[in-house]
PDB file of N, CA and C in Angstrom:
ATOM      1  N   UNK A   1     114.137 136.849  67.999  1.00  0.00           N
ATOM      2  CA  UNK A   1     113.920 136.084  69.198  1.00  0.00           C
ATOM      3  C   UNK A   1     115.046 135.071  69.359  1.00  0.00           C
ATOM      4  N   UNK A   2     115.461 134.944  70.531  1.00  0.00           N
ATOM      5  CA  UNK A   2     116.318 133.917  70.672  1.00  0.00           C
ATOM      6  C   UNK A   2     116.725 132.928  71.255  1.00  0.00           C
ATOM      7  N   UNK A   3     117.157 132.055  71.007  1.00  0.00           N
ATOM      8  CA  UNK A   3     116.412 130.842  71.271  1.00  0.00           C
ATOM      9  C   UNK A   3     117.556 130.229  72.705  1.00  0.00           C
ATOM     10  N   UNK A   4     116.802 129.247  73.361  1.00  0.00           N
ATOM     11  CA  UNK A   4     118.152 129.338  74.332  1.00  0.00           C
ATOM     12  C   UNK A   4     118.629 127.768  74.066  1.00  0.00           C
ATOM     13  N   UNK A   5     119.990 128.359  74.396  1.00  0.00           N
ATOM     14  CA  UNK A   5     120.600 126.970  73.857  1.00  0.00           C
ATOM     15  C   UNK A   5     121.066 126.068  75.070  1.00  0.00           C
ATOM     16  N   UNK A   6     120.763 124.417  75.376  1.00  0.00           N
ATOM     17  CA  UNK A   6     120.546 123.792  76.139  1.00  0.00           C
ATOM     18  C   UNK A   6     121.683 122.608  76.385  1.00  0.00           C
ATOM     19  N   UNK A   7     122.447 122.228  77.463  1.00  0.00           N
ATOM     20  CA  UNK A   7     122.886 121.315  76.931  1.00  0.00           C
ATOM     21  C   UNK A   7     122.092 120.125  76.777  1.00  0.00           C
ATOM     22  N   UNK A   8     122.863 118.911  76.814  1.00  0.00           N
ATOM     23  CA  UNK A   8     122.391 118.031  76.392  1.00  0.00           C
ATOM     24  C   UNK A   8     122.276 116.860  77.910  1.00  0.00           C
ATOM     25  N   UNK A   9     122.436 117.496  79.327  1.00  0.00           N
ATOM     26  CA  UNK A   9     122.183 116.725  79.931  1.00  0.00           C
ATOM     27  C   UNK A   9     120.522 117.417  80.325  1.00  0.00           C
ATOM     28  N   UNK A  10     120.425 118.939  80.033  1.00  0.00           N
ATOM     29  CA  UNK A  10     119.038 119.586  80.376  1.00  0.00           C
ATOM     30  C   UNK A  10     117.871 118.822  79.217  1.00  0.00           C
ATOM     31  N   UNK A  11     118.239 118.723  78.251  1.00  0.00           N
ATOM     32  CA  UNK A  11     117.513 117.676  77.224  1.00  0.00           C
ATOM     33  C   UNK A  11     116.832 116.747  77.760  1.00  0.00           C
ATOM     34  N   UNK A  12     117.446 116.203  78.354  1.00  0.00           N
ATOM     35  CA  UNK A  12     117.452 114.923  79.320  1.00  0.00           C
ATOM     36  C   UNK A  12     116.444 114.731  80.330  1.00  0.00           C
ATOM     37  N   UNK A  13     116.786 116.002  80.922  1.00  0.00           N
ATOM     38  CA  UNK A  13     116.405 116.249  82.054  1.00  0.00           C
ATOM     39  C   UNK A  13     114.339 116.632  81.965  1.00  0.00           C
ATOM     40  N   UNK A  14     114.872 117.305  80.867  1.00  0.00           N
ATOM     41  CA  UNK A  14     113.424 117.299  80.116  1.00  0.00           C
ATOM     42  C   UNK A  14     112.178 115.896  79.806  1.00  0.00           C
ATOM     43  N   UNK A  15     113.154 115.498  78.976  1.00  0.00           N
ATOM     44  CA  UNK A  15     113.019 114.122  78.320  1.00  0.00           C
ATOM     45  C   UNK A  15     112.301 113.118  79.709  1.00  0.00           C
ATOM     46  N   UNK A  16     112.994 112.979  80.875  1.00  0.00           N
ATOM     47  CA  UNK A  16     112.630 112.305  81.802  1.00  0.00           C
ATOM     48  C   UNK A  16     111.677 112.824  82.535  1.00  0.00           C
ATOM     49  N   UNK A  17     111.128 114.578  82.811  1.00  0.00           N
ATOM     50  CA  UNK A  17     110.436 115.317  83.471  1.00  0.00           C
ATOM     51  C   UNK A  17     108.958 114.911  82.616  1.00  0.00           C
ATOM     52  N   UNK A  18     108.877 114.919  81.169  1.00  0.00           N
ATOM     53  CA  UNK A  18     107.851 114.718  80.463  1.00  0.00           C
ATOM     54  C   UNK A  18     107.099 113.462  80.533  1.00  0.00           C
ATOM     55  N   UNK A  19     108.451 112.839  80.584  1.00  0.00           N
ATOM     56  CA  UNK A  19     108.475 111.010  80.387  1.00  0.00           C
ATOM     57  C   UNK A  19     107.373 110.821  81.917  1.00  0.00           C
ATOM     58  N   UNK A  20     108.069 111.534  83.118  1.00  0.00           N
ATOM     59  CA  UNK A  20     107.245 111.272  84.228  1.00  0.00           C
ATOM     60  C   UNK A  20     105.731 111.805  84.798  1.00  0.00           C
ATOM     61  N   UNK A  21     105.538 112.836  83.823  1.00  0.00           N
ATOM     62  CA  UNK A  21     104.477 113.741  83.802  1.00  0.00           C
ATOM     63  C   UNK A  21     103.152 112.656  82.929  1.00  0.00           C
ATOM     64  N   UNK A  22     103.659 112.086  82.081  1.00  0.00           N
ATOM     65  CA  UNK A  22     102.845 111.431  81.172  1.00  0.00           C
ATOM     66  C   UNK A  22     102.364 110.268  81.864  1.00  0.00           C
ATOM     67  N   UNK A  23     103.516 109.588  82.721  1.00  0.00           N
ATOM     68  CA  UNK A  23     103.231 108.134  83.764  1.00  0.00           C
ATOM     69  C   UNK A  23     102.353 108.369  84.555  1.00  0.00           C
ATOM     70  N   UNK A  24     102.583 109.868  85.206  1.00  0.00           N
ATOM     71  CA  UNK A  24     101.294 110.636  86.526  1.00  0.00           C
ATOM     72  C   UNK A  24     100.392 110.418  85.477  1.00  0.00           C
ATOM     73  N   UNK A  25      99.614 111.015  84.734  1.00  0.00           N
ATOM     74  CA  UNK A  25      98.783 110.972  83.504  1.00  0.00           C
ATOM     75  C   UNK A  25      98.081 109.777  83.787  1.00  0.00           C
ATOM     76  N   UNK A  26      98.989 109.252  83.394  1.00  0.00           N
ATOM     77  CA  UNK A  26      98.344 107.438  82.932  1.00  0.00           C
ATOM     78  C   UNK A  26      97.892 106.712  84.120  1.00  0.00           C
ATOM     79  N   UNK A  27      98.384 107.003  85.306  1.00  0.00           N
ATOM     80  CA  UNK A  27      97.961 106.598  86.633  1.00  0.00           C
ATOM     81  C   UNK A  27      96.919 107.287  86.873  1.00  0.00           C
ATOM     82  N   UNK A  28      96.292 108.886  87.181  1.00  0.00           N
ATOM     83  CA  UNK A  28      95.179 108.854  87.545  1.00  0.00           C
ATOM     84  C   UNK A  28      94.370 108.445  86.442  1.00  0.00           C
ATOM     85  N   UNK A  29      94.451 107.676  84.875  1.00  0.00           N
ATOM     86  CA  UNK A  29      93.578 107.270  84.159  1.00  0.00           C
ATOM     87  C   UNK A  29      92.753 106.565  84.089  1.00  0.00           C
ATOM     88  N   UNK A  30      94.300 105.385  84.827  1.00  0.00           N
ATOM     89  CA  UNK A  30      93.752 103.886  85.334  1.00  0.00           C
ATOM     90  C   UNK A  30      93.469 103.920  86.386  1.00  0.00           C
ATOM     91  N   UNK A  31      93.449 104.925  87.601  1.00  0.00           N
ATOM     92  CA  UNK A  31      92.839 104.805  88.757  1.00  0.00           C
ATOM     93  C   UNK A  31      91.113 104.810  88.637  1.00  0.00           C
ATOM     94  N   UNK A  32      90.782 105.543  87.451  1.00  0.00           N
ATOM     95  CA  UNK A  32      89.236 105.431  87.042  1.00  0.00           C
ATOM     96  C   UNK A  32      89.073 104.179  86.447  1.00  0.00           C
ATOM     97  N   UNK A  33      89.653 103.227  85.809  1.00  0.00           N
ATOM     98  CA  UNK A  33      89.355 101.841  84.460  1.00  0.00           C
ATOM     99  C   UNK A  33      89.217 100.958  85.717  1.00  0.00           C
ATOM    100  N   UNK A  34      89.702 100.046  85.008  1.00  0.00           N
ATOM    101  CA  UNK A  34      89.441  98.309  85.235  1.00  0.00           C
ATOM    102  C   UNK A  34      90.782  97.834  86.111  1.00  0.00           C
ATOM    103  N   UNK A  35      91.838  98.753  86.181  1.00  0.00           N
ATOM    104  CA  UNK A  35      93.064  97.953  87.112  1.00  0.00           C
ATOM    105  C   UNK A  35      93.441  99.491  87.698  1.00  0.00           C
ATOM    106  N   UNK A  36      92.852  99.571  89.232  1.00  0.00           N
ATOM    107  CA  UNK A  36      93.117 100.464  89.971  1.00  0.00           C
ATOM    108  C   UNK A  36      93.945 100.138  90.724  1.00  0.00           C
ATOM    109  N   UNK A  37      94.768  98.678  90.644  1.00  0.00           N
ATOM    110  CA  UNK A  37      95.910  98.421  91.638  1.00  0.00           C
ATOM    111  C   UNK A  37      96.975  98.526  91.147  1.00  0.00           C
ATOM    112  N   UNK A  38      97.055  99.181  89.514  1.00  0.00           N
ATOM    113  CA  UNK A  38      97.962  99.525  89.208  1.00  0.00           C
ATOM    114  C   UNK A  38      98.646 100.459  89.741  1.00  0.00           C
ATOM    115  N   UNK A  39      98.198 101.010  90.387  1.00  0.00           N
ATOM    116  CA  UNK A  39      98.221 102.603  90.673  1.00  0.00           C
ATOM    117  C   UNK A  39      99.609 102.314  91.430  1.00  0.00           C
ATOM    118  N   UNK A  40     100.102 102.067  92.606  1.00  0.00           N
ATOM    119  CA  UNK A  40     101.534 102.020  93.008  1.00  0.00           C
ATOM    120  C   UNK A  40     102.582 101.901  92.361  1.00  0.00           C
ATOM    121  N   UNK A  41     102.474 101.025  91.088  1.00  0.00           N
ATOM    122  CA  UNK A  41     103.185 100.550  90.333  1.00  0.00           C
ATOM    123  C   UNK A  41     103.476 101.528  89.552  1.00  0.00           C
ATOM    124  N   UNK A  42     102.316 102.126  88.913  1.00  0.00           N
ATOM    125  CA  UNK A  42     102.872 103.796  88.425  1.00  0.00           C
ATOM    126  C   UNK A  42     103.543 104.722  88.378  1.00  0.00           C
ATOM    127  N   UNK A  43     102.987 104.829  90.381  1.00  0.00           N
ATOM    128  CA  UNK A  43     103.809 105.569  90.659  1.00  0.00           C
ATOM    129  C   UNK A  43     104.863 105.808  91.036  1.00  0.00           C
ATOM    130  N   UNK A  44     105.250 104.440  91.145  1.00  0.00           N
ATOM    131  CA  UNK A  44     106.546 104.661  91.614  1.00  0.00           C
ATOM    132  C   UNK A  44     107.860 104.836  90.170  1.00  0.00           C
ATOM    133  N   UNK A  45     107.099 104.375  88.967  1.00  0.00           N
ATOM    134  CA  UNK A  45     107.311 104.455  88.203  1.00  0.00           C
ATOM    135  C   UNK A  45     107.619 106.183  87.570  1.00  0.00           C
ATOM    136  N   UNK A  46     106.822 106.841  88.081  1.00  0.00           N
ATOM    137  CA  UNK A  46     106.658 108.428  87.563  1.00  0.00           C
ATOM    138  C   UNK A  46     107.910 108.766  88.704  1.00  0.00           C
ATOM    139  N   UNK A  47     108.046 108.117  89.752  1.00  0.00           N
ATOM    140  CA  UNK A  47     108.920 108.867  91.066  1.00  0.00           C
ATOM    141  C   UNK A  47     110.331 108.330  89.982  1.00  0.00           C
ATOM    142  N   UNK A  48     110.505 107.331  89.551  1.00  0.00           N
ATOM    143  CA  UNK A  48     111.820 107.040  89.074  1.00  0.00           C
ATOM    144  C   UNK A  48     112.233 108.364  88.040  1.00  0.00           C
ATOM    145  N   UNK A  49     111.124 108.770  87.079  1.00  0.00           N
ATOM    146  CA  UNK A  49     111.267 109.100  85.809  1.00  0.00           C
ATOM    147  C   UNK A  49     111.990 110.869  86.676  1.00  0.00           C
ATOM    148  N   UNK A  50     111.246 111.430  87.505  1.00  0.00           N
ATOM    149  CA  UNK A  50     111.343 112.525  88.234  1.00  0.00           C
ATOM    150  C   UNK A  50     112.539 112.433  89.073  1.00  0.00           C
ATOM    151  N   UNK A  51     112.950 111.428  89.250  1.00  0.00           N
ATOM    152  CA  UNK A  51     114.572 111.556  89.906  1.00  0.00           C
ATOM    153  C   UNK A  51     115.445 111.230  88.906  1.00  0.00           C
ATOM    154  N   UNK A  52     115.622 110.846  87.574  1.00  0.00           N
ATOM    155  CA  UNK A  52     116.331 110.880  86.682  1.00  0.00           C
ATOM    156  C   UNK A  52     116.576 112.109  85.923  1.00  0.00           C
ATOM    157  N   UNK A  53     114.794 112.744  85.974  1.00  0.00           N
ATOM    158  CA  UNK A  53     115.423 114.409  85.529  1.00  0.00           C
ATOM    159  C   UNK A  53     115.944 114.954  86.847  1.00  0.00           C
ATOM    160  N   UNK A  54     115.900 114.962  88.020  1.00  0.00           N
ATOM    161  CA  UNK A  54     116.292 115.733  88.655  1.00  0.00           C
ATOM    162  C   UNK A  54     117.873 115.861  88.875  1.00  0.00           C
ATOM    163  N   UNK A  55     118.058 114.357  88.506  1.00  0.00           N
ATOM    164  CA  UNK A  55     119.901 114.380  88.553  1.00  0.00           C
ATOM    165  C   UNK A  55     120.420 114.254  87.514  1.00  0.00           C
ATOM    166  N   UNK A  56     119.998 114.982  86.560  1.00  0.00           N
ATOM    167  CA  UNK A  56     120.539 115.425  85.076  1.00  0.00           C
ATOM    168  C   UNK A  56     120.594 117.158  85.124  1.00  0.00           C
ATOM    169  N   UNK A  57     119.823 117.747  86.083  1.00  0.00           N
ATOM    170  CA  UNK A  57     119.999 118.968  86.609  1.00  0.00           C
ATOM    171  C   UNK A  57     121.147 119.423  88.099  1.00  0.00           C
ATOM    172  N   UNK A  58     122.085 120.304  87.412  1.00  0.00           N
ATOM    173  CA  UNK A  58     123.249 120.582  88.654  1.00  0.00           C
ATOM    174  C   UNK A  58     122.617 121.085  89.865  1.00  0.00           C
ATOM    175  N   UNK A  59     121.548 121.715  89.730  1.00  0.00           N
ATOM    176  CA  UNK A  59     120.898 122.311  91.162  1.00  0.00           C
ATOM    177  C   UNK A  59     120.149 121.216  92.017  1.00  0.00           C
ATOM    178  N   UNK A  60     119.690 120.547  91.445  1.00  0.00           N
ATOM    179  CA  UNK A  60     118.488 119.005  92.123  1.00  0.00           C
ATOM    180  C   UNK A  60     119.868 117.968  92.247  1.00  0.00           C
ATOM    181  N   UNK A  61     120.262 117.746  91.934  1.00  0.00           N
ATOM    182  CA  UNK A  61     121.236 116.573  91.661  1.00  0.00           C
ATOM    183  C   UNK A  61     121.865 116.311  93.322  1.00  0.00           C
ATOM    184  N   UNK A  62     121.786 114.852  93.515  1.00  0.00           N
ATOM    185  CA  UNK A  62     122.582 114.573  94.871  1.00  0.00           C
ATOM    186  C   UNK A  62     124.165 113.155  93.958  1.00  0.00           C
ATOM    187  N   UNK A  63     124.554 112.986  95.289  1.00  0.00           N
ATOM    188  CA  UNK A  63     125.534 112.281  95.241  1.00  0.00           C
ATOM    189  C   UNK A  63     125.365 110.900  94.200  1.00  0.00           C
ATOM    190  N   UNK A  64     126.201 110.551  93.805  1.00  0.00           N
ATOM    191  CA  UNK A  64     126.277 108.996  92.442  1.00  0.00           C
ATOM    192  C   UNK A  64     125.476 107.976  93.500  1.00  0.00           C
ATOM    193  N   UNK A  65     126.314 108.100  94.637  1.00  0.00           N
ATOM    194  CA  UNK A  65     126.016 106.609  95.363  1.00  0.00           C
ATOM    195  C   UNK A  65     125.144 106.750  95.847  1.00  0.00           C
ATOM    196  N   UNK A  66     124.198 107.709  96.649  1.00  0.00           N
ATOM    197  CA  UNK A  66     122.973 108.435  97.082  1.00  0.00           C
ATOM    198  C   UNK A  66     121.848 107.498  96.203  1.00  0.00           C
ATOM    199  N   UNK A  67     121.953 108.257  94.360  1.00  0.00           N
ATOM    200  CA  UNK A  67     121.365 108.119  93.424  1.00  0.00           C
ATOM    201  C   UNK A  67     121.722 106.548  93.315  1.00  0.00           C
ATOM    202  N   UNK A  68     122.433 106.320  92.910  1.00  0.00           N
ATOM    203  CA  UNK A  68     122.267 104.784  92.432  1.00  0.00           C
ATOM    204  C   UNK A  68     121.291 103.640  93.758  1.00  0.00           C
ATOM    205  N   UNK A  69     121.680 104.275  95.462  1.00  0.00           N
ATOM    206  CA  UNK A  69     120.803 103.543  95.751  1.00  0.00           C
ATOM    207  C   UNK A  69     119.405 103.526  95.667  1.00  0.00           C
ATOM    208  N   UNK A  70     119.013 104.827  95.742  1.00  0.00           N
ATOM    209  CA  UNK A  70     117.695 105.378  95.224  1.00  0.00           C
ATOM    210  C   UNK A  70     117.425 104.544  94.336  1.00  0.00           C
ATOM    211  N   UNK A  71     117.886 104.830  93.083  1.00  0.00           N
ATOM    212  CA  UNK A  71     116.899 104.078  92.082  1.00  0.00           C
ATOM    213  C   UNK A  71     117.300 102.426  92.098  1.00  0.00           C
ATOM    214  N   UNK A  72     117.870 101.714  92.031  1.00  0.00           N
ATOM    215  CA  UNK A  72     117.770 100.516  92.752  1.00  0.00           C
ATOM    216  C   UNK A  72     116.721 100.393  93.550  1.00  0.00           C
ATOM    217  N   UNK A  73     116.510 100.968  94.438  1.00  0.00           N
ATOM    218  CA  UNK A  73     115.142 100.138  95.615  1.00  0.00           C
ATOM    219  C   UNK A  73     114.161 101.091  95.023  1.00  0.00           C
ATOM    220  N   UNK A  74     114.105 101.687  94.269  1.00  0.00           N
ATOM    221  CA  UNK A  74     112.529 102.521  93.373  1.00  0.00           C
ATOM    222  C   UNK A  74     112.545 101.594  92.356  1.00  0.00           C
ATOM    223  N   UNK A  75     113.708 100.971  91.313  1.00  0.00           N
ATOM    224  CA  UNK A  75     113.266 100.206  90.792  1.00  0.00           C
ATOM    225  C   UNK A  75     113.140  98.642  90.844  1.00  0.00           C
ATOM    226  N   UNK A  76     112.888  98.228  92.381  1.00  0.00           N
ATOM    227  CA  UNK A  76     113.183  97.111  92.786  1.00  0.00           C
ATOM    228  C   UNK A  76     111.454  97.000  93.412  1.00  0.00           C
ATOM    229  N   UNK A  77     110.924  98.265  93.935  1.00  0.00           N
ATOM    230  CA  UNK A  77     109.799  98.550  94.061  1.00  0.00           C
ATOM    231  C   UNK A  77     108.440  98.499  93.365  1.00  0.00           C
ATOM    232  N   UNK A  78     109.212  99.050  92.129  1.00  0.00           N
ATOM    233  CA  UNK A  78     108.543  99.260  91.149  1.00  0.00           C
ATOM    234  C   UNK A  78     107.876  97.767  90.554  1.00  0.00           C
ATOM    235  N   UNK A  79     108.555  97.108  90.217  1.00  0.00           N
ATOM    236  CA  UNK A  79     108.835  95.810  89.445  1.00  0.00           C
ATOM    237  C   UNK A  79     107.994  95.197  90.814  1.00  0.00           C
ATOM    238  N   UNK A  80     108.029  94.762  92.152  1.00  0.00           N
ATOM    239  CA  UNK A  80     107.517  94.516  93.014  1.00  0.00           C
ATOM    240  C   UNK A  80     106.035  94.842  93.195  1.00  0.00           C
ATOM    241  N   UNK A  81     105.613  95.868  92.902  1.00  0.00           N
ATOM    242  CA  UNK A  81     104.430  96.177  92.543  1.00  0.00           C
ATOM    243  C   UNK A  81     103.278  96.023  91.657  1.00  0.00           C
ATOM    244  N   UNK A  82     103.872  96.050  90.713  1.00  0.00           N
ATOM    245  CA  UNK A  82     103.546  95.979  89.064  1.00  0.00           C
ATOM    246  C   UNK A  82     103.278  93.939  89.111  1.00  0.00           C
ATOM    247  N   UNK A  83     104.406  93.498  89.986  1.00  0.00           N
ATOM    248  CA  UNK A  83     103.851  92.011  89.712  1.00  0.00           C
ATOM    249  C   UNK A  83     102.708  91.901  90.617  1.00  0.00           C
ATOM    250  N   UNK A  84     102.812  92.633  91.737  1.00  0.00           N
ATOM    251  CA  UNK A  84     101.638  92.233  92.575  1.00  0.00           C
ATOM    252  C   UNK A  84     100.475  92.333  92.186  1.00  0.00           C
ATOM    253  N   UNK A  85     100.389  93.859  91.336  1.00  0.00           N
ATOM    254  CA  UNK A  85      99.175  94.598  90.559  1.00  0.00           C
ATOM    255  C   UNK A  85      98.926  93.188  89.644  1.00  0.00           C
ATOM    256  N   UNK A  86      99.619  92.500  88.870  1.00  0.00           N
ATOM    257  CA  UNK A  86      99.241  91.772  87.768  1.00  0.00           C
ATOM    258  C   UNK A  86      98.500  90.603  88.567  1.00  0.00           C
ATOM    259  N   UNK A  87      99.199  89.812  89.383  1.00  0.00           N
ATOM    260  CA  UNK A  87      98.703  88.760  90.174  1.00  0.00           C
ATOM    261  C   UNK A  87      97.102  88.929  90.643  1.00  0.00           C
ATOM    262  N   UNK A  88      97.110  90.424  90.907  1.00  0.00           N
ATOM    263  CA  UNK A  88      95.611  91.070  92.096  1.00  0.00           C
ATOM    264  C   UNK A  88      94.791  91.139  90.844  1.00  0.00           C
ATOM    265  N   UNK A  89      95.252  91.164  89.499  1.00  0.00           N
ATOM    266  CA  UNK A  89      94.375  91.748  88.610  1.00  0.00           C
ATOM    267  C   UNK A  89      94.153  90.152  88.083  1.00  0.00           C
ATOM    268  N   UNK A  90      94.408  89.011  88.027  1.00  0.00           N
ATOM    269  CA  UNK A  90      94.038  88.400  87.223  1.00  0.00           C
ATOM    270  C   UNK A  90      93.357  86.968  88.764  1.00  0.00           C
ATOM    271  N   UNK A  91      93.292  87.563  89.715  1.00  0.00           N
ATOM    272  CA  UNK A  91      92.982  86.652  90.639  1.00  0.00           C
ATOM    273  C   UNK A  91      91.421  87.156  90.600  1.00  0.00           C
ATOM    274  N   UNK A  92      91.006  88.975  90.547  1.00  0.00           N
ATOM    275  CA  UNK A  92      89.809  89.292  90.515  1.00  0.00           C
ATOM    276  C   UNK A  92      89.052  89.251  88.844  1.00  0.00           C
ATOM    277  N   UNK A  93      90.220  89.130  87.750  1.00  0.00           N
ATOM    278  CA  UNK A  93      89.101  88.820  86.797  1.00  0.00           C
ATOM    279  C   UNK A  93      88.963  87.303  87.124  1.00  0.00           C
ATOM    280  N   UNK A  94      89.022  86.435  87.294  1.00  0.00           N
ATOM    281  CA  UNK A  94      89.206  85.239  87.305  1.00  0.00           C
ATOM    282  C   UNK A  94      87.879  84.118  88.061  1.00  0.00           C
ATOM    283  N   UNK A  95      87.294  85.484  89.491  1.00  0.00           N
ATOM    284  CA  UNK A  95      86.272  84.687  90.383  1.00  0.00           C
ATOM    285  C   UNK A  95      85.047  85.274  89.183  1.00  0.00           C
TER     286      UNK A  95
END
């Protein structure tokens, strides 16, 4: 059997596809628990992880400057969210 040999940006590409598969995961987890406003924050989090594998792959892959603005305002989003989620979460444990 033989095995196929990969480079090392498809590794990657992996690495970040899993990485984002696991974040989806963890978001519909916490959409059932105790901080369901996490949920944006997630996801936008899983959208980052899924455009990092995608432009580690030559077929998905768009332009540097395309990509760099992309993830800039996904991770400007992200972080934007995630504080809001924290703020919303400790204003409702709090009453």
């Amino acid at each position: 059997m033989k095995l196929l040999k990969l480079s090392l940006d498809q590794y990657f590409a992996i690495m970040w596809f899993t990485l984002g598969l696991f974040v989806l995961m963890l978001m519909f987890a916490i959409t059932y628990g105790k901080a369901p406003v996490s949920l944006l924050g997630l996801l936008m989090m899983s959208i980052l992880c899924f455009m990092l594998s995608a432009q580690k792959t030559k077929r998905f892959s768009i332009a540097k400057e395309k990509f760099n603005k992309g993830m800039l305002y996904g991770a400007f989003s992200t972080v934007i969210f995630n504080i809001l989620a924290i703020i919303f979460n400790q204003m409702v444990n709090s009453l």
